[in-house]
PDB file of N, CA and C in Angstrom:
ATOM      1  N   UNK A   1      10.221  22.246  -0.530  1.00  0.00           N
ATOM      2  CA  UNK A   1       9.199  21.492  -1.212  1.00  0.00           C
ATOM      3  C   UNK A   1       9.789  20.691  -2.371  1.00  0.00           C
ATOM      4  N   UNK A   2      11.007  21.442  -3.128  1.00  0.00           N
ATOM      5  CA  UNK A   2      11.738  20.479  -4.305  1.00  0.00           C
ATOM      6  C   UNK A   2      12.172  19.257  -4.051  1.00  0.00           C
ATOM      7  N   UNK A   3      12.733  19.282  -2.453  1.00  0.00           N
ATOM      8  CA  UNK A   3      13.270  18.575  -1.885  1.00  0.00           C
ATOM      9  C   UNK A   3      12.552  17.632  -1.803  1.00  0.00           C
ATOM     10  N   UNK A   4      11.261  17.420  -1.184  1.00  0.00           N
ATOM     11  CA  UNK A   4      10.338  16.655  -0.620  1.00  0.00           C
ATOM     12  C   UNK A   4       9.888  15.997  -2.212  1.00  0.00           C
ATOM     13  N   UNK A   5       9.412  16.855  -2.949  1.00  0.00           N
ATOM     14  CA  UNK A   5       9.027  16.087  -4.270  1.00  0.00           C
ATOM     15  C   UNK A   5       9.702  14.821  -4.899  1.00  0.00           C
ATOM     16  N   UNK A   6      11.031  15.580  -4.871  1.00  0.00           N
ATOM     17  CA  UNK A   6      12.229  14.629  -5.561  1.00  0.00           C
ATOM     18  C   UNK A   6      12.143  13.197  -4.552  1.00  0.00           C
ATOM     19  N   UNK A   7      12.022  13.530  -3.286  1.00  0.00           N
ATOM     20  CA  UNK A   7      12.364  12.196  -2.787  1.00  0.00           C
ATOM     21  C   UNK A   7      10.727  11.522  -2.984  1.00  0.00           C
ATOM     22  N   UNK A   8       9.774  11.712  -3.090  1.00  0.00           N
ATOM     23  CA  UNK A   8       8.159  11.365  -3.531  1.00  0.00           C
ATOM     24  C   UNK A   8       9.077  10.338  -4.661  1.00  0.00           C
ATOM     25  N   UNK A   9       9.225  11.107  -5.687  1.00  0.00           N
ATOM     26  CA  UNK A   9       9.609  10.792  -7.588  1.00  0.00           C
ATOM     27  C   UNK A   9      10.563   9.363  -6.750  1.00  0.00           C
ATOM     28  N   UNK A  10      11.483  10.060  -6.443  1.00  0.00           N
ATOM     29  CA  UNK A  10      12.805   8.630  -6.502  1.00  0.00           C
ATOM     30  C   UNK A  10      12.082   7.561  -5.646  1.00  0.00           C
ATOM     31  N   UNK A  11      11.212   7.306  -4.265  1.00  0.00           N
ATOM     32  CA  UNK A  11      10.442   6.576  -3.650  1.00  0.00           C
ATOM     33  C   UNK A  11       9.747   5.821  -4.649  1.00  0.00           C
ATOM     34  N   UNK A  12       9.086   6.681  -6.033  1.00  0.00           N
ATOM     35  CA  UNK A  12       7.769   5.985  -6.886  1.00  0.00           C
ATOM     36  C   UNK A  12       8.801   4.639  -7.291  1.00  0.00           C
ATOM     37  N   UNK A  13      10.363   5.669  -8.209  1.00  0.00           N
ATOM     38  CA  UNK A  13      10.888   4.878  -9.040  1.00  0.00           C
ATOM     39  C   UNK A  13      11.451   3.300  -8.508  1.00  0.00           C
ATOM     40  N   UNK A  14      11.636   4.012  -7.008  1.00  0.00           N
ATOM     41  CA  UNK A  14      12.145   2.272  -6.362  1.00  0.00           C
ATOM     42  C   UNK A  14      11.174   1.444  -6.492  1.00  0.00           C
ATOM     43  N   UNK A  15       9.745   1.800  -6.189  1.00  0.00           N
ATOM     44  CA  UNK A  15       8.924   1.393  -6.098  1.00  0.00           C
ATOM     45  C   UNK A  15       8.263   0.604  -7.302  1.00  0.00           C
ATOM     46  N   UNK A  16       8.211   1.206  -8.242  1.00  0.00           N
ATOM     47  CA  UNK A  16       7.865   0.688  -9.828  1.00  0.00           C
ATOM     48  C   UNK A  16       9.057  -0.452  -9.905  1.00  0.00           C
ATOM     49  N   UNK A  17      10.240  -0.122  -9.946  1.00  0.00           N
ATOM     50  CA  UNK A  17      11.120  -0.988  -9.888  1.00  0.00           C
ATOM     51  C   UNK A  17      11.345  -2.633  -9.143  1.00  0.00           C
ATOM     52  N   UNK A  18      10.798  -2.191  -8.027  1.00  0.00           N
ATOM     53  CA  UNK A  18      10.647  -3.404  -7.318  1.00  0.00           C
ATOM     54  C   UNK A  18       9.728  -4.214  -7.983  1.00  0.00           C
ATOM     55  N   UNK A  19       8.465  -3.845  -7.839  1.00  0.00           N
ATOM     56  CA  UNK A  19       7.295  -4.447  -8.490  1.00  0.00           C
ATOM     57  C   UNK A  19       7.780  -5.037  -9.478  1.00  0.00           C
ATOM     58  N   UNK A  20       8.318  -4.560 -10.403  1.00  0.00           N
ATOM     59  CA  UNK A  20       8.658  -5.331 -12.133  1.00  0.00           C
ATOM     60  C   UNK A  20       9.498  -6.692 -11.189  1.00  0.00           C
ATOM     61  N   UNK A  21      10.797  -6.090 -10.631  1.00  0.00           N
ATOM     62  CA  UNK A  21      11.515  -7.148 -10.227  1.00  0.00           C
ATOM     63  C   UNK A  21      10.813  -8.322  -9.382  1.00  0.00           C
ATOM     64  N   UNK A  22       9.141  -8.029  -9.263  1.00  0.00           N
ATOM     65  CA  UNK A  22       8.676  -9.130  -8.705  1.00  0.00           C
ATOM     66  C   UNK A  22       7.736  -9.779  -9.281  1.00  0.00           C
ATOM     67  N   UNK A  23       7.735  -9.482 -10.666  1.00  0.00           N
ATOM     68  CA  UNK A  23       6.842  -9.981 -11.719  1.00  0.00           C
ATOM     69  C   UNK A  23       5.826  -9.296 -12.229  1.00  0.00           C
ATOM     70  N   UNK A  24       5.071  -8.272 -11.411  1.00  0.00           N
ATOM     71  CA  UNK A  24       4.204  -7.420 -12.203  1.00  0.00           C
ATOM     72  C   UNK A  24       4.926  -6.477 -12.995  1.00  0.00           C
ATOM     73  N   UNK A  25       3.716  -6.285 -13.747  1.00  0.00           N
ATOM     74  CA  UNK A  25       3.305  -5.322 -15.029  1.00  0.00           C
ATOM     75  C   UNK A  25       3.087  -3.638 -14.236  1.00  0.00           C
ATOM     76  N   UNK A  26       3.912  -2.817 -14.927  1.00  0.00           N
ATOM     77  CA  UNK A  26       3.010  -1.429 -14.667  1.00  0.00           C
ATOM     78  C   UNK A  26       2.701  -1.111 -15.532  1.00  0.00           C
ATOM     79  N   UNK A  27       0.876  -0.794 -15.103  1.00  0.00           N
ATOM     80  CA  UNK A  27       0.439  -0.283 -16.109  1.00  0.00           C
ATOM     81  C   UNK A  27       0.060   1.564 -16.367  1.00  0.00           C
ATOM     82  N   UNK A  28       0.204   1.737 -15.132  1.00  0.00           N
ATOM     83  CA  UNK A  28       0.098   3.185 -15.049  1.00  0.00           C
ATOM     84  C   UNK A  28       0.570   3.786 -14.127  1.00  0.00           C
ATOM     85  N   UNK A  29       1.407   5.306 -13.869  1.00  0.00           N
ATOM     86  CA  UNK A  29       1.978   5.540 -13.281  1.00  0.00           C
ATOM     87  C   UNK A  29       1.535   7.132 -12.653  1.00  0.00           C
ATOM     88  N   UNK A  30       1.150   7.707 -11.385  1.00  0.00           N
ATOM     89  CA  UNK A  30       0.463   9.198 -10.929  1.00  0.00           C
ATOM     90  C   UNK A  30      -0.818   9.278 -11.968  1.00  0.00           C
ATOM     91  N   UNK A  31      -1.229   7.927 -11.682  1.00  0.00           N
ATOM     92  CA  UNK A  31      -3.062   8.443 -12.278  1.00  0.00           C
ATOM     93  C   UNK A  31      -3.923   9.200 -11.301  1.00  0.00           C
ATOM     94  N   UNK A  32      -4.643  10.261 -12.248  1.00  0.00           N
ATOM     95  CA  UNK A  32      -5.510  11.082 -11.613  1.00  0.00           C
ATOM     96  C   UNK A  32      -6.877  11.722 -11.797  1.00  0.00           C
ATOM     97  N   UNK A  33      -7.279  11.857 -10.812  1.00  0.00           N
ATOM     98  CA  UNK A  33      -9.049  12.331 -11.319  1.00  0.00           C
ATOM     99  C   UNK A  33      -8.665  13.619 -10.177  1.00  0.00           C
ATOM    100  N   UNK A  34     -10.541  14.101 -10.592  1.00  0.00           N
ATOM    101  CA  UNK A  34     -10.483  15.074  -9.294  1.00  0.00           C
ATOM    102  C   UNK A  34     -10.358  14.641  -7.809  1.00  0.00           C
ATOM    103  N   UNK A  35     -11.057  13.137  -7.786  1.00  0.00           N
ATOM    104  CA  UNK A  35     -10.731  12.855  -6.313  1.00  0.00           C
ATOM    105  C   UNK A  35      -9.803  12.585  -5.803  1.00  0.00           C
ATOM    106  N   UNK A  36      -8.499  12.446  -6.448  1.00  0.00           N
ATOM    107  CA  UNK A  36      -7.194  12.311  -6.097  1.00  0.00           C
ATOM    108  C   UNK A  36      -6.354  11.673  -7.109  1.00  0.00           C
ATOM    109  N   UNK A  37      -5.727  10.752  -6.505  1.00  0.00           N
ATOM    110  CA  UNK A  37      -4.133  10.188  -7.316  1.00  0.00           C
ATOM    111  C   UNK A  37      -4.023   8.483  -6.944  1.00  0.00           C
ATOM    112  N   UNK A  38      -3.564   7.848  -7.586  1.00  0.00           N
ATOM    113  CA  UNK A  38      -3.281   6.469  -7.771  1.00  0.00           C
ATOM    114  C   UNK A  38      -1.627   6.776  -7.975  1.00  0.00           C
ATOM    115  N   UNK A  39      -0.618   5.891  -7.149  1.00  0.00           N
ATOM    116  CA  UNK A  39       0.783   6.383  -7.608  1.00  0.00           C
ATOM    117  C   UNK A  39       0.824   5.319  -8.721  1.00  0.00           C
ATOM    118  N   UNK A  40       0.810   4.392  -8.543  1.00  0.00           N
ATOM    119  CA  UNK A  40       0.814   3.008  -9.337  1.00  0.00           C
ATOM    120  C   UNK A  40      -0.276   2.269  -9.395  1.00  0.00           C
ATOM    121  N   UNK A  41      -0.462   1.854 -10.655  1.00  0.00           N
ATOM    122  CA  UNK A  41      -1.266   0.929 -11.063  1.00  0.00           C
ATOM    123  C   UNK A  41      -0.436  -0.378 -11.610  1.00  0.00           C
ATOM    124  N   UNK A  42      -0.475  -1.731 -11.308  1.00  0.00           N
ATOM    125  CA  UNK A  42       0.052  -2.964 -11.421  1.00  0.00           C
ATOM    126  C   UNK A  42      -1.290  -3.992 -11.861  1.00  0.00           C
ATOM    127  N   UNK A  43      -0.811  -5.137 -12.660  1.00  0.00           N
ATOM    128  CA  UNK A  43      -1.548  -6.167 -12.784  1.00  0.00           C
ATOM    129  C   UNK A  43      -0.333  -7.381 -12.085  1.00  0.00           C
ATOM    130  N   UNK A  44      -0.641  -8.563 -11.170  1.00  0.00           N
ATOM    131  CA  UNK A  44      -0.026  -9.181 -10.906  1.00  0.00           C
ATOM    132  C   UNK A  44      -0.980 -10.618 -10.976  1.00  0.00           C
ATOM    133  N   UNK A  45      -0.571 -10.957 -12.231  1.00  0.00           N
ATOM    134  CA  UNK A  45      -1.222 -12.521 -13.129  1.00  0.00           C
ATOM    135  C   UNK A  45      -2.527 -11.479 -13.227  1.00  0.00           C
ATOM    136  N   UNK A  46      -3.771 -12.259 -13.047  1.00  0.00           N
ATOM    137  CA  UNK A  46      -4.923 -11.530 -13.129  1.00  0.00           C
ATOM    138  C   UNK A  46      -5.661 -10.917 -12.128  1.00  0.00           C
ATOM    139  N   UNK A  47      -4.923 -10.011 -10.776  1.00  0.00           N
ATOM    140  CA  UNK A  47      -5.225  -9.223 -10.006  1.00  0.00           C
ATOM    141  C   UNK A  47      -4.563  -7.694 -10.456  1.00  0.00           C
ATOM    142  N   UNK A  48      -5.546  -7.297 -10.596  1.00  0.00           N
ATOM    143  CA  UNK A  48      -5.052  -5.360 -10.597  1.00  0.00           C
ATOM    144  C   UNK A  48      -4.610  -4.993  -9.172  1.00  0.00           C
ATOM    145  N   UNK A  49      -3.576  -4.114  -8.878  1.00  0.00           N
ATOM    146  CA  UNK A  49      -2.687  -3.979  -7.996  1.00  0.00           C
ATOM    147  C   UNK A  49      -3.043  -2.243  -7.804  1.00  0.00           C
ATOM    148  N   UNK A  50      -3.670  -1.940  -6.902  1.00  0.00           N
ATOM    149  CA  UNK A  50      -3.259  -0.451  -7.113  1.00  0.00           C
ATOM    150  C   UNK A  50      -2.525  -0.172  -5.398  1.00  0.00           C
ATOM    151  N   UNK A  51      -1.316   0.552  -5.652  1.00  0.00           N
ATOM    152  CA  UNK A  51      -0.495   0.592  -4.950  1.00  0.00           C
ATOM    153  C   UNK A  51       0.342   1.899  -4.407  1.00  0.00           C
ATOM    154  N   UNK A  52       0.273   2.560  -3.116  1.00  0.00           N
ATOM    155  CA  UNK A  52       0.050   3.452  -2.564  1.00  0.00           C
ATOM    156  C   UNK A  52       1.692   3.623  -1.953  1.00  0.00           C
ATOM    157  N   UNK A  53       2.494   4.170  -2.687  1.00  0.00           N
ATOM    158  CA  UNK A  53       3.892   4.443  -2.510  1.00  0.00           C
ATOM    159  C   UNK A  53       3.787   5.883  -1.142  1.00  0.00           C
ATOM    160  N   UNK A  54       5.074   5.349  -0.028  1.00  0.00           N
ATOM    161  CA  UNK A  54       5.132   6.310   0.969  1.00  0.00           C
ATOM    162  C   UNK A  54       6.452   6.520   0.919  1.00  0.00           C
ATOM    163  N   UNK A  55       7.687   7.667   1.285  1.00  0.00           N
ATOM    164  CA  UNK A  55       8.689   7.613   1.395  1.00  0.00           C
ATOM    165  C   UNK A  55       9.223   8.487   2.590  1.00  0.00           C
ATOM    166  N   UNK A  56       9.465   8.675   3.431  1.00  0.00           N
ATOM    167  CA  UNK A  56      10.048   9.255   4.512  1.00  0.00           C
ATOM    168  C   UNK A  56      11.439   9.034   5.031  1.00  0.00           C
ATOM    169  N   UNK A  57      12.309  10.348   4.894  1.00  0.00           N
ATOM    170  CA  UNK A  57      13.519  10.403   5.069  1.00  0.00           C
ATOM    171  C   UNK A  57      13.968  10.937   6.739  1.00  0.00           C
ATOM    172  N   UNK A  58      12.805  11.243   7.588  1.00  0.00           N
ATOM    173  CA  UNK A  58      13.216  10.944   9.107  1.00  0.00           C
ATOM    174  C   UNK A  58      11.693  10.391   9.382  1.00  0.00           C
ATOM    175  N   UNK A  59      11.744  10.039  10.831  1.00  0.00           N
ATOM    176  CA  UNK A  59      11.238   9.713  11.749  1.00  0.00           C
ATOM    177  C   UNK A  59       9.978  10.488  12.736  1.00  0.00           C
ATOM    178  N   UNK A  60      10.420  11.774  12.059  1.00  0.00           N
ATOM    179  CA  UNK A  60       9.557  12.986  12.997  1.00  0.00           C
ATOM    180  C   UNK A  60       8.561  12.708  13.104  1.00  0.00           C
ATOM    181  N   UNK A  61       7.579  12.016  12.087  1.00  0.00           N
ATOM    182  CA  UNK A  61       6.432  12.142  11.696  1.00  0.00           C
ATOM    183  C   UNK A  61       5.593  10.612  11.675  1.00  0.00           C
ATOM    184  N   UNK A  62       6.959   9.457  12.392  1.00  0.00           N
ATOM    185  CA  UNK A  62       6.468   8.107  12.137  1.00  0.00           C
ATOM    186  C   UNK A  62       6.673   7.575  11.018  1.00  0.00           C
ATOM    187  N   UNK A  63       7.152   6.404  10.572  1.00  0.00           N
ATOM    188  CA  UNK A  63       7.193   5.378   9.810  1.00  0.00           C
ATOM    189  C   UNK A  63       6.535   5.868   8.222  1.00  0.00           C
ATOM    190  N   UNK A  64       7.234   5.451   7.231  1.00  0.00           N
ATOM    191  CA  UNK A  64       6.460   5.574   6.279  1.00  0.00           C
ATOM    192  C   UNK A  64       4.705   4.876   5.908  1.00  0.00           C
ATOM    193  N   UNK A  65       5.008   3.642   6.571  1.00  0.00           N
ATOM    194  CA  UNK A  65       3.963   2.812   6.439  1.00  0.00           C
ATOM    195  C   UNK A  65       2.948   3.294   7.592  1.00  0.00           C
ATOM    196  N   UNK A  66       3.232   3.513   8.927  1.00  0.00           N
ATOM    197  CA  UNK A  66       2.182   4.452   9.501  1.00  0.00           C
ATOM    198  C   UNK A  66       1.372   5.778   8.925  1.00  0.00           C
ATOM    199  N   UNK A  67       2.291   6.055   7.889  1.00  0.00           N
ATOM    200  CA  UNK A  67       1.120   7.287   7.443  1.00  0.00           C
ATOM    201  C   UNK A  67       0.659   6.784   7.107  1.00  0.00           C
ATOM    202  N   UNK A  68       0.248   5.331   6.414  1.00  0.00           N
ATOM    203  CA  UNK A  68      -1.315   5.167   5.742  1.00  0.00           C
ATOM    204  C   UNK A  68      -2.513   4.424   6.006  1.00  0.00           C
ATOM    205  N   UNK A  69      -3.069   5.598   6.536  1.00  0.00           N
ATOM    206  CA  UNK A  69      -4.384   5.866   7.566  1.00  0.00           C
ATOM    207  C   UNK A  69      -5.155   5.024   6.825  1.00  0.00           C
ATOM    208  N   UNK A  70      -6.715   4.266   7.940  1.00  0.00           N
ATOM    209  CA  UNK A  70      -7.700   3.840   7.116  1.00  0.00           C
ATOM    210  C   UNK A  70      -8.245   4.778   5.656  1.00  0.00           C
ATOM    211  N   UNK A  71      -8.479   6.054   6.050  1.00  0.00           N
ATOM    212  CA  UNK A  71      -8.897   6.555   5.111  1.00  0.00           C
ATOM    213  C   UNK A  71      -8.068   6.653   4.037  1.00  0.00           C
ATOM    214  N   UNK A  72      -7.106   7.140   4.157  1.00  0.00           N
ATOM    215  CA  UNK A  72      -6.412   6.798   2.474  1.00  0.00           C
ATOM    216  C   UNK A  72      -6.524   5.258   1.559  1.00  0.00           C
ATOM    217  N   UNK A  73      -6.570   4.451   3.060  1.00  0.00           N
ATOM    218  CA  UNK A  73      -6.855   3.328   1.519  1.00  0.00           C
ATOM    219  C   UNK A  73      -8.130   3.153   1.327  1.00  0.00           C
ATOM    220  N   UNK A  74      -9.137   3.823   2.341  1.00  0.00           N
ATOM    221  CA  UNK A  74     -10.636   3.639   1.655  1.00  0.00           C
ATOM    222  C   UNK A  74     -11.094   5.072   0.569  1.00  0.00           C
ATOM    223  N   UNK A  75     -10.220   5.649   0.226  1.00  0.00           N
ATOM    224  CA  UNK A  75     -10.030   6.811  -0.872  1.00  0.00           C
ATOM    225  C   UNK A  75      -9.156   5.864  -2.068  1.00  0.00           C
ATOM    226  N   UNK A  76      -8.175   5.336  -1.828  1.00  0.00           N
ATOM    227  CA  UNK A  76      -7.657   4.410  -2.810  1.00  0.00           C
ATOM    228  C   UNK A  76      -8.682   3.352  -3.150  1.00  0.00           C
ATOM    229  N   UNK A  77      -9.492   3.109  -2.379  1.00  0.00           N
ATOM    230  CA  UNK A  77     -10.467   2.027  -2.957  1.00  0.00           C
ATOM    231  C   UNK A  77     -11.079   2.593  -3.987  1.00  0.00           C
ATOM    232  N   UNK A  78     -11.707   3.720  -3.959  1.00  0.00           N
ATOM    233  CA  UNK A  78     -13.138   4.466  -4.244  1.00  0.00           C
ATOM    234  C   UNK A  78     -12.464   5.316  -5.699  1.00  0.00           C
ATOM    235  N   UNK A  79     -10.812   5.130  -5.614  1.00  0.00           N
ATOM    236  CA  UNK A  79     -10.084   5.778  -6.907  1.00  0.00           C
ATOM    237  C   UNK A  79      -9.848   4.283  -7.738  1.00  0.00           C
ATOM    238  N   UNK A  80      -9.697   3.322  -7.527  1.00  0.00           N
ATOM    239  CA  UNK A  80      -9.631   1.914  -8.042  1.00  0.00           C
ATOM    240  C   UNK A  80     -11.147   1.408  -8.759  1.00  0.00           C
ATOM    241  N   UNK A  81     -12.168   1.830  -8.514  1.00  0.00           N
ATOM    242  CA  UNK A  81     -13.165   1.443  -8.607  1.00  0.00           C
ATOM    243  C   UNK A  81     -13.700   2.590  -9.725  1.00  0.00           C
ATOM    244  N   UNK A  82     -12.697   3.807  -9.453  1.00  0.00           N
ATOM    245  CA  UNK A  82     -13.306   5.125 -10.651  1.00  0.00           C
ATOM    246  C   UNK A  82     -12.027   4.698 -11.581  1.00  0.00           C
ATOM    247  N   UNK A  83     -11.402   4.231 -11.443  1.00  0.00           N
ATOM    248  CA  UNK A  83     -10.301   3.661 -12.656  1.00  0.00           C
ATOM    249  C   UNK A  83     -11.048   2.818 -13.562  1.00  0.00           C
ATOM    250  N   UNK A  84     -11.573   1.675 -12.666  1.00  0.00           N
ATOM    251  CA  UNK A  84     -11.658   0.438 -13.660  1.00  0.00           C
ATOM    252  C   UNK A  84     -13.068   0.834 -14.427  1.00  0.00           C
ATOM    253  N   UNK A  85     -14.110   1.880 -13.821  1.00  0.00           N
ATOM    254  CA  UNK A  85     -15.021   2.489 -15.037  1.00  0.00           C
ATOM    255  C   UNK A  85     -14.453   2.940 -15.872  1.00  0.00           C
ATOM    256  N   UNK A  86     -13.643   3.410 -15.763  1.00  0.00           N
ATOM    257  CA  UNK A  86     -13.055   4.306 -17.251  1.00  0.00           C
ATOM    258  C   UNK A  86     -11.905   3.445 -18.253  1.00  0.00           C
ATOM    259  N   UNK A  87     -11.959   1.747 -17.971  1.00  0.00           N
ATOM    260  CA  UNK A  87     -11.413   1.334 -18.066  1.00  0.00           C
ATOM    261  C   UNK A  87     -11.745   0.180 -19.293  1.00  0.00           C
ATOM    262  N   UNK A  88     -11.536  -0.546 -20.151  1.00  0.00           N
ATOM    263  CA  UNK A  88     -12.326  -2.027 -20.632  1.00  0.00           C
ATOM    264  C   UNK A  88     -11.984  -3.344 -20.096  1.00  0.00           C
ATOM    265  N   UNK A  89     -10.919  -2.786 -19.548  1.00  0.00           N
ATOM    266  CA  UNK A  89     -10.263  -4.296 -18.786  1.00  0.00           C
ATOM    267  C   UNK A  89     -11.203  -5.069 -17.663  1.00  0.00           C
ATOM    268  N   UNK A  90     -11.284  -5.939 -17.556  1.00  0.00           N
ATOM    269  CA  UNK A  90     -11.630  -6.756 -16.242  1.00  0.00           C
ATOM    270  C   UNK A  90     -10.626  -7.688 -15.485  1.00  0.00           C
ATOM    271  N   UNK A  91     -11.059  -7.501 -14.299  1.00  0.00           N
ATOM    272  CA  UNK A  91     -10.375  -7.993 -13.604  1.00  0.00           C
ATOM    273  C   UNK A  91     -10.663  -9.522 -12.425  1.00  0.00           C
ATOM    274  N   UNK A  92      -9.948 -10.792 -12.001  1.00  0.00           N
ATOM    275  CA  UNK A  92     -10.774 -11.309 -11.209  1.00  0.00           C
ATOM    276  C   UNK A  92     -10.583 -10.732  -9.514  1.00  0.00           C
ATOM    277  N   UNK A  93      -9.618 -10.057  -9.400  1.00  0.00           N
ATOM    278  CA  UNK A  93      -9.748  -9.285  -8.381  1.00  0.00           C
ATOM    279  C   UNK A  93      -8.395  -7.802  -7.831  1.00  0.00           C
ATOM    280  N   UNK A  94      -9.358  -7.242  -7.199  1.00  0.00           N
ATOM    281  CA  UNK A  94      -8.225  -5.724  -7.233  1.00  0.00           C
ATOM    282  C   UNK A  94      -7.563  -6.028  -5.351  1.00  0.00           C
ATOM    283  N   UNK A  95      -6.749  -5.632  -5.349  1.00  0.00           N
ATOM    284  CA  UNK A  95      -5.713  -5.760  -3.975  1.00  0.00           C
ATOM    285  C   UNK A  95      -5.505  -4.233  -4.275  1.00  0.00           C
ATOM    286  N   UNK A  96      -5.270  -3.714  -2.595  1.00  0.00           N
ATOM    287  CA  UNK A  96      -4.409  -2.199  -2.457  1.00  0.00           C
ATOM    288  C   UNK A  96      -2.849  -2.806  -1.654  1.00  0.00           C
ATOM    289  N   UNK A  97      -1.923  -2.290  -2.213  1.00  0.00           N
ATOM    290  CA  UNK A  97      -0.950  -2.479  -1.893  1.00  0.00           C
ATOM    291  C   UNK A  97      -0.476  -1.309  -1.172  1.00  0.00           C
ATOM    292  N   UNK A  98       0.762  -1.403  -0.273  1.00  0.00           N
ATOM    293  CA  UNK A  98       1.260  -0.182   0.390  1.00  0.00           C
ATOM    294  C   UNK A  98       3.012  -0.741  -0.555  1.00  0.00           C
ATOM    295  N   UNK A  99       3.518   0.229  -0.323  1.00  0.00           N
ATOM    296  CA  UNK A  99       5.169   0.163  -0.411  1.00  0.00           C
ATOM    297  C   UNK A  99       5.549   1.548  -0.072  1.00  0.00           C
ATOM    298  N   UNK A 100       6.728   1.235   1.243  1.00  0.00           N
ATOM    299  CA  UNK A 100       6.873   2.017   2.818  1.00  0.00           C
ATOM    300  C   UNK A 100       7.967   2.080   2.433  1.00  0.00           C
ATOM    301  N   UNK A 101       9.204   3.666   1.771  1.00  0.00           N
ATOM    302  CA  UNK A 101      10.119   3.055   1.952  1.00  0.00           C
ATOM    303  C   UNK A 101      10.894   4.478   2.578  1.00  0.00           C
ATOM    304  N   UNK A 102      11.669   4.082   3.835  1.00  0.00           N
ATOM    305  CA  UNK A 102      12.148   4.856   4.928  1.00  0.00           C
ATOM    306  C   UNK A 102      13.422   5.409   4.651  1.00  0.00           C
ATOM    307  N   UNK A 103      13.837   5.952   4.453  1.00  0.00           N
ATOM    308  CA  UNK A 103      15.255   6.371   4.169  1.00  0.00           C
ATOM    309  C   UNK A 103      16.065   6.970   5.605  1.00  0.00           C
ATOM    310  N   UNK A 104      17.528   6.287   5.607  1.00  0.00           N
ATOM    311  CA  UNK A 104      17.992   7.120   6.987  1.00  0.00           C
ATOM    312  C   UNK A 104      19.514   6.812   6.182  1.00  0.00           C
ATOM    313  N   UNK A 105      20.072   7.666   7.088  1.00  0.00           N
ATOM    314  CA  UNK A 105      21.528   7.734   6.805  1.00  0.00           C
ATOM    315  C   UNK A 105      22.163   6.910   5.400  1.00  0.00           C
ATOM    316  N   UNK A 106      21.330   7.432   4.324  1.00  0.00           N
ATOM    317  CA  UNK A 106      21.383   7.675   2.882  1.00  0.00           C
ATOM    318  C   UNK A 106      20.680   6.080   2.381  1.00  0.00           C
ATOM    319  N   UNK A 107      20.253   4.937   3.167  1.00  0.00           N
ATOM    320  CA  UNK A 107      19.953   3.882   2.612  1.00  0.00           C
ATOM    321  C   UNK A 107      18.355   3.456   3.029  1.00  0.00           C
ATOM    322  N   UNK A 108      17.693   2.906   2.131  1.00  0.00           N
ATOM    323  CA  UNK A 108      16.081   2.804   1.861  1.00  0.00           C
ATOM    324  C   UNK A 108      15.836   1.563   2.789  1.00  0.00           C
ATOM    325  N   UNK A 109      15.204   1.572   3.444  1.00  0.00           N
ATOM    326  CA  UNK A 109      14.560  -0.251   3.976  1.00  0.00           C
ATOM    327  C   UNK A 109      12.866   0.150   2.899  1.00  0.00           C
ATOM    328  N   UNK A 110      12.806  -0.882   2.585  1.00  0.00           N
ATOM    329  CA  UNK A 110      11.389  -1.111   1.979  1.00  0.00           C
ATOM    330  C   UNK A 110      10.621  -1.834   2.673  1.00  0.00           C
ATOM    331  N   UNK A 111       9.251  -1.646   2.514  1.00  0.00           N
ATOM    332  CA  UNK A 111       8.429  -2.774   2.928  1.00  0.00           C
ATOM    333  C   UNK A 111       7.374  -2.744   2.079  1.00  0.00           C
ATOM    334  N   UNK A 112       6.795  -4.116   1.528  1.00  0.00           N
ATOM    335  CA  UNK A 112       5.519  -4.512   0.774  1.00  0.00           C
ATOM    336  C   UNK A 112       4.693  -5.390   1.288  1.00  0.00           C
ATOM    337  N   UNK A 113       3.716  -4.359   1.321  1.00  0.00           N
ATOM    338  CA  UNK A 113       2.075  -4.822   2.251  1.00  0.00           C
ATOM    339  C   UNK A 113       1.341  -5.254   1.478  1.00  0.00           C
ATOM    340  N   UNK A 114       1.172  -6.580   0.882  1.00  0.00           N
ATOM    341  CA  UNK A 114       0.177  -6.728  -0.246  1.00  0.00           C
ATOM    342  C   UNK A 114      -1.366  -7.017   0.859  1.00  0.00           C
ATOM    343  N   UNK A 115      -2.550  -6.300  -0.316  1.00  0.00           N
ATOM    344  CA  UNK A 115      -3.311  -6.341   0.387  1.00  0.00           C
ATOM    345  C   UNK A 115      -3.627  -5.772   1.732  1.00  0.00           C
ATOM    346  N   UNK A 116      -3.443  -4.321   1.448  1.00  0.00           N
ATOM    347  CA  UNK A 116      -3.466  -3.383   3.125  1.00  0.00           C
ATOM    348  C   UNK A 116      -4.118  -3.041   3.596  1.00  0.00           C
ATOM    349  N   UNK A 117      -6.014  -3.013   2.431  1.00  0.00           N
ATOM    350  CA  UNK A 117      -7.231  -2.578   3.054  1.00  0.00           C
ATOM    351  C   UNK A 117      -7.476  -3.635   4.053  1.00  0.00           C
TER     352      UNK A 117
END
């Protein structure tokens, strides 16, 4: 399970990382309520970004980006929407992002799904 965590954590950090390197802002990072978790929160110009980091180091189980089922991003919606109540900011519009990143024989392929609902 340490195992699995650590590679979760290092997946977020590529992940946060990229994003900056593509111009957004992070603004929050493993936000949480009772209904779950937000890995990242981003503003990119004036769209809020909330963005659903996957990392998978084999194949057993399918693609990183195949794990994310309709329902997780209609649970990421419904956690985006309990964010921005608790929030003062406004926004002119929210996007769910995916970022898929696969690891095999020690090197990451990424992929960024803007807009995945």
């Amino acid at each position: 399970m340490a195992a699995k965590n650590e590679l979760g954590r290092h997946g977020e950090q590529l992940a946060a990382d990229y994003l900056r390197a593509e111009g957004m802002t992070i603004i929050e990072r493993n936000w949480r309520c009772r209904h779950g978790e937000i890995d990242i929160i981003a503003e990119d110009g004036p769209t809020l970004v909330v963005v659903e980091v996957k990392t998978r180091s084999s194949m057993s189980h399918g693609t990183a980006l195949e794990s994310v089922r309709p329902a997780k991003l209609a649970r990421l919606r419904a956690l985006a929407a309990k964010w921005l109540a608790a929030e003062s900011r406004t926004y002119a519009t929210v996007r769910i992002d995916v970022i898929a990143l696969d690891r095999f024989a020690g090197d990451y392929s990424l992929r960024h799904v803007r807009g995945a609902s």
